[in-house]
C-alpha atoms as a PDB file:
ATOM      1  CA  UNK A   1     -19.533  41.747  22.473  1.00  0.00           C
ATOM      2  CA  UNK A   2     -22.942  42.898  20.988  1.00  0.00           C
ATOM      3  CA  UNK A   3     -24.948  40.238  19.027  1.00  0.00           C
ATOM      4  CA  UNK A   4     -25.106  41.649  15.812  1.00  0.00           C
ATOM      5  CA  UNK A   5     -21.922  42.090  15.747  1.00  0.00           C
ATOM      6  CA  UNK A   6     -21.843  38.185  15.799  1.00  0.00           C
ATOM      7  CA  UNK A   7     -24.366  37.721  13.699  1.00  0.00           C
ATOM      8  CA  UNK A   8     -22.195  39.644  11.417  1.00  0.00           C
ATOM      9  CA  UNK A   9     -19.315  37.631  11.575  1.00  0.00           C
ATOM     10  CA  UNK A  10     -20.939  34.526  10.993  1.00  0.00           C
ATOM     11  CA  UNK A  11     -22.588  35.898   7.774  1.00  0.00           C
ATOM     12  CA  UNK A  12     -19.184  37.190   6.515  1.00  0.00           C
ATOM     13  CA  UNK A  13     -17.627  33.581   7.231  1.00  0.00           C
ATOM     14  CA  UNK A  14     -20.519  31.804   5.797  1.00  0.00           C
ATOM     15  CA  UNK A  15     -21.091  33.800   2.932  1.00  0.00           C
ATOM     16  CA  UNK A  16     -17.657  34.103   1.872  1.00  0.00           C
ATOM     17  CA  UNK A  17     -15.944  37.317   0.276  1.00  0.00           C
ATOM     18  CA  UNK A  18     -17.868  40.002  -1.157  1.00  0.00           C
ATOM     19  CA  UNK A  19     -18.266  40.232  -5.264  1.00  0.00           C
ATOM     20  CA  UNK A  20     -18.277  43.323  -6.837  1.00  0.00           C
ATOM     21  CA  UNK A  21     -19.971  44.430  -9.798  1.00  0.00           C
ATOM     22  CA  UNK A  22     -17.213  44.775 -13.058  1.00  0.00           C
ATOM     23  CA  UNK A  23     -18.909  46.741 -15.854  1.00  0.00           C
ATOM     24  CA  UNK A  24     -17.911  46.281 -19.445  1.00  0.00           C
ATOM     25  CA  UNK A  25     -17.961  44.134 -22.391  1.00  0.00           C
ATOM     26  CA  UNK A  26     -17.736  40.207 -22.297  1.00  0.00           C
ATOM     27  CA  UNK A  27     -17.981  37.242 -24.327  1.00  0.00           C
ATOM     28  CA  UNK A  28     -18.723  33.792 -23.314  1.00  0.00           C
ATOM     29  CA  UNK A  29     -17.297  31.427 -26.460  1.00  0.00           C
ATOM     30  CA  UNK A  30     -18.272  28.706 -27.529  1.00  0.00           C
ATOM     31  CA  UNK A  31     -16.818  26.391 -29.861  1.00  0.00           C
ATOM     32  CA  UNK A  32     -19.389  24.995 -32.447  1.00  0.00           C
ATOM     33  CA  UNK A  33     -18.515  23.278 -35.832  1.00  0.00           C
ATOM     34  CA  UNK A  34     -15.178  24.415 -35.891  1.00  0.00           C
ATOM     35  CA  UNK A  35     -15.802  28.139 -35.365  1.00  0.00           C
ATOM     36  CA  UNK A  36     -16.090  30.232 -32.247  1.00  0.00           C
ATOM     37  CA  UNK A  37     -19.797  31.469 -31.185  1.00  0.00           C
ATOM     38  CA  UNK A  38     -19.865  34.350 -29.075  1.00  0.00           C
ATOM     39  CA  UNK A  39     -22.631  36.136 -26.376  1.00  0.00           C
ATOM     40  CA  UNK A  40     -21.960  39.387 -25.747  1.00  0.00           C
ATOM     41  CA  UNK A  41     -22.813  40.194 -21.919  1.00  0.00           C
ATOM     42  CA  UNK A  42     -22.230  43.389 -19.702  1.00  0.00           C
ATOM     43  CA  UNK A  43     -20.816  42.875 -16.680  1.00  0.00           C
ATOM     44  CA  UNK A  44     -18.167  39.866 -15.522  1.00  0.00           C
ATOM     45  CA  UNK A  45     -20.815  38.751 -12.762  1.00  0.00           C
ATOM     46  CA  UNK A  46     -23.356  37.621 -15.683  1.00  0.00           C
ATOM     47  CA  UNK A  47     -20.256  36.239 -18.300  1.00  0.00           C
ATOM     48  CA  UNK A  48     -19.630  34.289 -15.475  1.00  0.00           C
ATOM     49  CA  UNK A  49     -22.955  32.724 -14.536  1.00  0.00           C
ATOM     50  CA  UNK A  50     -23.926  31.957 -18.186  1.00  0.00           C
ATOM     51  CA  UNK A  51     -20.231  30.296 -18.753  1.00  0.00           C
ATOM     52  CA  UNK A  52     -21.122  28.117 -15.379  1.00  0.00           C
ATOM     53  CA  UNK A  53     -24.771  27.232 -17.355  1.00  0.00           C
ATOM     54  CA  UNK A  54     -22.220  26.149 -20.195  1.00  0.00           C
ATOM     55  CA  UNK A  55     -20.215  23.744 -18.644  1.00  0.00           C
ATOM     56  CA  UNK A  56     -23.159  22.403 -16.354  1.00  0.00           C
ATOM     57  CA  UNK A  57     -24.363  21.523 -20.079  1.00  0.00           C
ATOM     58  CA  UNK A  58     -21.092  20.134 -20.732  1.00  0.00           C
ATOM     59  CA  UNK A  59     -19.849  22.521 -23.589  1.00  0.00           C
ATOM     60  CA  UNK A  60     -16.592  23.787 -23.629  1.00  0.00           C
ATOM     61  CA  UNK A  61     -16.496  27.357 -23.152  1.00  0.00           C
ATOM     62  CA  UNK A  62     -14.273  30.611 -22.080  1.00  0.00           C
ATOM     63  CA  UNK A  63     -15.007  34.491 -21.366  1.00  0.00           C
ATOM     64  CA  UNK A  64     -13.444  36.741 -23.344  1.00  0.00           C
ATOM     65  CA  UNK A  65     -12.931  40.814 -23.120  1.00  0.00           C
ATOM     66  CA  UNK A  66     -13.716  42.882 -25.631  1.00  0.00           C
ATOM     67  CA  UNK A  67     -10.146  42.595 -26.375  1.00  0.00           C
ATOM     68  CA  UNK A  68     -10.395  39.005 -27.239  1.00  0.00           C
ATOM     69  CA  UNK A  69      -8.397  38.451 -23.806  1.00  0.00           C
ATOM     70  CA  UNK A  70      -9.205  35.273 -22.531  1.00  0.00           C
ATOM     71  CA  UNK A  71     -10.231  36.262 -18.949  1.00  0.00           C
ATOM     72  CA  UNK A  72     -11.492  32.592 -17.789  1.00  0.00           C
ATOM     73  CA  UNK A  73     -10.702  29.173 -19.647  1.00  0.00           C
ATOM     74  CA  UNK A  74     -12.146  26.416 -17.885  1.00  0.00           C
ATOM     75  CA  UNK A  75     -12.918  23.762 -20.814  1.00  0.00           C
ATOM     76  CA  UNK A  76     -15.085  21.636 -18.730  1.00  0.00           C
ATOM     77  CA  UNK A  77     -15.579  21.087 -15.003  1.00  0.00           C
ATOM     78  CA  UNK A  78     -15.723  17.527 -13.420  1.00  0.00           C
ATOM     79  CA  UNK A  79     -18.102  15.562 -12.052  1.00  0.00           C
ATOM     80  CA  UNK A  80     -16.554  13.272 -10.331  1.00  0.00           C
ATOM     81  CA  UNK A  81     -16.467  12.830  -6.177  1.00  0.00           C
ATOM     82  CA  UNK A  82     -13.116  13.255  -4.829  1.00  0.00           C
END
């Protein structure tokens, strides 16, 4: 067995599944004074970074498509050790 090929499988385990790139229009909502704010972004990958930054700030918050599908509704994460 060569070494990079090795070195390859250890990367693939440690790194975990590839993500791929999914192009179109997103919202990340937020609920604020009983109305919905939304931030347009342009690719799933970014909606879901900047909904992670919102419930790190511990706001409520969802990605939408530009269907007003909910795609991901996670209304806050936990901090709590299991």
């Amino acid at each position: 067995m060569k070494i990079s090929s090795v070195i390859n499988t250890l990367l693939a385990s440690t790194l975990g599944p590839e993500r791929s790139e999914v192009s179109g229009s997103y919202n990340i909502c937020i609920p604020s004074e009983g109305n919905v704010q939304r931030y347009q972004t342009t690719s799933l990958v970014q909606a879901e970074a900047m909904l992670n930054e919102w419930l790190r700030a511990g706001w409520p918050a969802w990605i939408e498509d530009k269907n007003s599908n909910v795609i991901h509704s996670i209304a806050t994460t936990s901090n709590a050790l299991n």
